[in-house]
Protein backbone atom coordinates (compact mmCIF):
# COMPACT_ATOMS: atom_id res chain seq x y z
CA UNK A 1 -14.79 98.80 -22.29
CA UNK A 2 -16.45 99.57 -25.48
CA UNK A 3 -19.66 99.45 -24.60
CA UNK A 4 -19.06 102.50 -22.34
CA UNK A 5 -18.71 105.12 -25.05
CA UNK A 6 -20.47 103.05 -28.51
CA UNK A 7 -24.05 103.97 -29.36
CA UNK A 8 -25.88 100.97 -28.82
CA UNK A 9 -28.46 101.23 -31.39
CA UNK A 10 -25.62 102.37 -33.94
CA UNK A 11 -22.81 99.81 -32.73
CA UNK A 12 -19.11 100.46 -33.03
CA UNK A 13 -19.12 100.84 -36.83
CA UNK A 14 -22.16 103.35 -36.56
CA UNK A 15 -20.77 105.19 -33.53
CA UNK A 16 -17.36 105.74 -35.81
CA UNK A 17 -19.36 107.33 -38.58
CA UNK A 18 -21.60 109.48 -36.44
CA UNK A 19 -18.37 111.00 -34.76
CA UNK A 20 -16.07 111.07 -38.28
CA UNK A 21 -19.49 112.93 -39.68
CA UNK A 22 -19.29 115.58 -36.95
CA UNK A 23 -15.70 115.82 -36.66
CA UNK A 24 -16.02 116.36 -40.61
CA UNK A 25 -18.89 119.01 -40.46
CA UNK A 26 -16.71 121.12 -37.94
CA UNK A 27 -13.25 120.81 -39.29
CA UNK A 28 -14.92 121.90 -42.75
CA UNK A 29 -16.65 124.75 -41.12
CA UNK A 30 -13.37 126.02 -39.48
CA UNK A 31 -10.96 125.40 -42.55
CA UNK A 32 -13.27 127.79 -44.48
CA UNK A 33 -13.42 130.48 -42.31
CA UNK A 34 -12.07 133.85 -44.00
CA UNK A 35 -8.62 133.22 -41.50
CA UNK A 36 -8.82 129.32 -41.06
CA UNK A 37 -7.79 127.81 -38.23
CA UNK A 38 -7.98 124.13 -36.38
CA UNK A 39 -5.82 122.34 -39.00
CA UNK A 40 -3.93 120.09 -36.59
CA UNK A 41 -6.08 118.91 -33.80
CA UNK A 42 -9.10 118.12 -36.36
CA UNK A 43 -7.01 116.41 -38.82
CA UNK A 44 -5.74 114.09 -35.95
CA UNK A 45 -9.09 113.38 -34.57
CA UNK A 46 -10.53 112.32 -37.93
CA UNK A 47 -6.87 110.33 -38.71
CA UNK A 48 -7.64 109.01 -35.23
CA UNK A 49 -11.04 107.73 -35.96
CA UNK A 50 -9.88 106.80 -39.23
CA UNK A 51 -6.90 104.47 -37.46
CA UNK A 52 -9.34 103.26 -35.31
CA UNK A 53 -12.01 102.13 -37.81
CA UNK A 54 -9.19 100.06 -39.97
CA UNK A 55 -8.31 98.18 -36.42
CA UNK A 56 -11.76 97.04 -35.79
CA UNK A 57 -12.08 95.79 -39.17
CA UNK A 58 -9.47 93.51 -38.79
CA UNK A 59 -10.46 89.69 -38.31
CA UNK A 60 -10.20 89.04 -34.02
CA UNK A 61 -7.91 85.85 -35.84
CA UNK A 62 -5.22 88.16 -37.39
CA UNK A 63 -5.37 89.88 -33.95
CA UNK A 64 -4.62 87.37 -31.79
CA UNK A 65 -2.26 86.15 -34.13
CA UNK A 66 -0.54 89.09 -33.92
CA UNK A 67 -0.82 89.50 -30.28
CA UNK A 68 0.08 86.14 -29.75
CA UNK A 69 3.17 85.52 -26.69
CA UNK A 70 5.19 82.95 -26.92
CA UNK A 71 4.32 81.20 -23.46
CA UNK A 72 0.99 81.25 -24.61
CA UNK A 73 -0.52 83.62 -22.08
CA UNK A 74 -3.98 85.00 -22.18
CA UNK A 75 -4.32 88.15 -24.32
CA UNK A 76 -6.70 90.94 -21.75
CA UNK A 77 -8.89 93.53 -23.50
CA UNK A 78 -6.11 95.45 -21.50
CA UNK A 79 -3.53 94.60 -24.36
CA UNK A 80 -6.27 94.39 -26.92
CA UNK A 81 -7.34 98.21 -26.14
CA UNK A 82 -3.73 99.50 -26.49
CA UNK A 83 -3.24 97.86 -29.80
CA UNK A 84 -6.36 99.28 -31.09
CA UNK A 85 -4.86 102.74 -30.10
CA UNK A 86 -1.79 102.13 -31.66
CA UNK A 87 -3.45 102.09 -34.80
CA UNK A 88 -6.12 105.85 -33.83
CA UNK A 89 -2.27 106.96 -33.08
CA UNK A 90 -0.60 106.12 -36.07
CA UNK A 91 -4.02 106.99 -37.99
CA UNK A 92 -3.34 110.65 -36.79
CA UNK A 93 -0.10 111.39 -37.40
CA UNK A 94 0.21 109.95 -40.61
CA UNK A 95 -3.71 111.76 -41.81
CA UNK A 96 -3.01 114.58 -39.85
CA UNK A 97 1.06 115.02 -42.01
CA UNK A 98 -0.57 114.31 -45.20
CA UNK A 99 -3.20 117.06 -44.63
CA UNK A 100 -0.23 119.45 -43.41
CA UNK A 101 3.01 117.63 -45.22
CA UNK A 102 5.13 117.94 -42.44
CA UNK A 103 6.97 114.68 -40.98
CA UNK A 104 7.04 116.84 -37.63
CA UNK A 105 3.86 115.33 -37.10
CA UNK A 106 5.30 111.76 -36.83
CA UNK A 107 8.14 113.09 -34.54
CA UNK A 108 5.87 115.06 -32.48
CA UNK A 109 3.26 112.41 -31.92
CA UNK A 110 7.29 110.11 -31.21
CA UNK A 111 8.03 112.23 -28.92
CA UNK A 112 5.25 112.86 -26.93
CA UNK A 113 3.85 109.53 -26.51
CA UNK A 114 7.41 107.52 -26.29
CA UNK A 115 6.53 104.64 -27.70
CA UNK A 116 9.91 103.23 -28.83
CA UNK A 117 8.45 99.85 -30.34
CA UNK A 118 5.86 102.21 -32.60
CA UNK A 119 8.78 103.83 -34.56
CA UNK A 120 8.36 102.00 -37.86
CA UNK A 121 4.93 101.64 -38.42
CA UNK A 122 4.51 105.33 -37.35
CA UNK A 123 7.22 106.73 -39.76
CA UNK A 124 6.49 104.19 -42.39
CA UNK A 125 2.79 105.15 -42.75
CA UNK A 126 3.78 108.88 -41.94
CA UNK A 127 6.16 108.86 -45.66
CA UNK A 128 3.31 106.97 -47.37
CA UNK A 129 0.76 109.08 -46.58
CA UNK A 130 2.50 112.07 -47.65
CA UNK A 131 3.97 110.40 -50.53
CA UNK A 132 0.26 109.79 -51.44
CA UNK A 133 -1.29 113.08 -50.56
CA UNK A 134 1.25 114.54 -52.49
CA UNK A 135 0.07 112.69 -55.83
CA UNK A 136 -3.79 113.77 -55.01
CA UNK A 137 -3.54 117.56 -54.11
CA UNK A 138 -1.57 120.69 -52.97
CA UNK A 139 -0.57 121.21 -48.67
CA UNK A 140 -4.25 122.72 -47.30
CA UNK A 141 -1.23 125.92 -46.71
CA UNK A 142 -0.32 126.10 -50.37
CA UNK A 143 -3.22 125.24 -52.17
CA UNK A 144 -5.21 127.50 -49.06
CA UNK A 145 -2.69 130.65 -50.58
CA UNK A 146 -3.16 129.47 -54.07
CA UNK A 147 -7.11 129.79 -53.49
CA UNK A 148 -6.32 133.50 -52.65
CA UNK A 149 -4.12 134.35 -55.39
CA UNK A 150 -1.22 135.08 -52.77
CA UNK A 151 0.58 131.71 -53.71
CA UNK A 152 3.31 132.19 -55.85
CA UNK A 153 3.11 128.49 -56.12
C-alpha cells in the first residue's frame, strides 16, 4: 500500500524526490572518494526511483488499458504494484548499464529476478540507454581514469 512508505505531507511525487535527493547526495559523496566505490548498487537505486517515478506519471487510463484481461476481470493493486516495479526494475538496469556500459547489468538483473515476459522491454531500454549515455559522456571507469591521467583513453 502506498500510503505505508509515502510522506504524507510530500505525497508520492515529493517522497520520490526527497529519496532521489539523498540517494544523489550519497552516491556523489562515494563516487568522489580518492578510491571510489558504490557504483552499482547506487546507480540502481536512483534508476530504480527513476523507473518508478515515469510509472506513476502515467495516466491510471493507459494503465488499465494496458493491464486490461480479456475476460474482463478486476485489475488488484496486487497486479497494479508489480507493474509499477517492473518499470523501478527496468529503470535500474538500464540507468545503472548506462552509468557502467555493461549489458551484464540487463542479464544480471534477467537472471536474478526470472522474469521471462520482461525480456524485451528490459534489453530494449538496456541498448538505448547505453546507446544514449554513450553520445553524452565517457563510462564513470574511463572517464574516472581519464580524470587521473592514467587513461590511455
Amino acid at each position: 500500500r502506498q500510503e505505508d512508505w509515502v510522506v504524507g505531507s510530500h505525497g508520492l511525487a515529493g517522497t520520490f524526490a526527497i529519496c532521489a535527493v539523498m540517494k544523489w547526495f550519497t552516491t556523489m559523496m562515494a563516487l568522489s572518494l580518492a578510491m571510489p566505490t558504490g557504483v552499482v548498487a547506487p546507480t540502481m537505486i536512483i534508476g530504480g526511483l527513476i523507473g518508478r517515478v515515469f510509472g506513476s506519471l502515467l495516466p491510471e487510463s493507459v494503465v488499465d488499458f494496458i493491464l486490461a484481461t480479456p475476460d474482463g476481470s478486476l485489475i488488484t493493486d496486487e497486479v497494479r504494484g508489480a507493474y509499477m516495479a517492473r518499470f523501478a526494475i527496468i529503470g535500474a538496469a538500464s540507468f545503472c548499464a548506462a552509468v557502467c556500459r555493461a549489458f551484464a547489468m540487463a542479464i544480471t538483473v534477467f537472471e536474478v529476478l526470472a522474469l521471462p515476459n520482461d525480456v524485451l522491454p528490459l534489453c530494449s531500454a538496456t541498448l538505448a540507454s547505453i546507446f544514449v549515455a554513450n553520445k553524452v559522456e565517457l563510462p564513470f571507469f574511463d572517464r574516472n581514469l581519464a580524470g587521473r591521467g592514467l587513461g590511455g583513453i
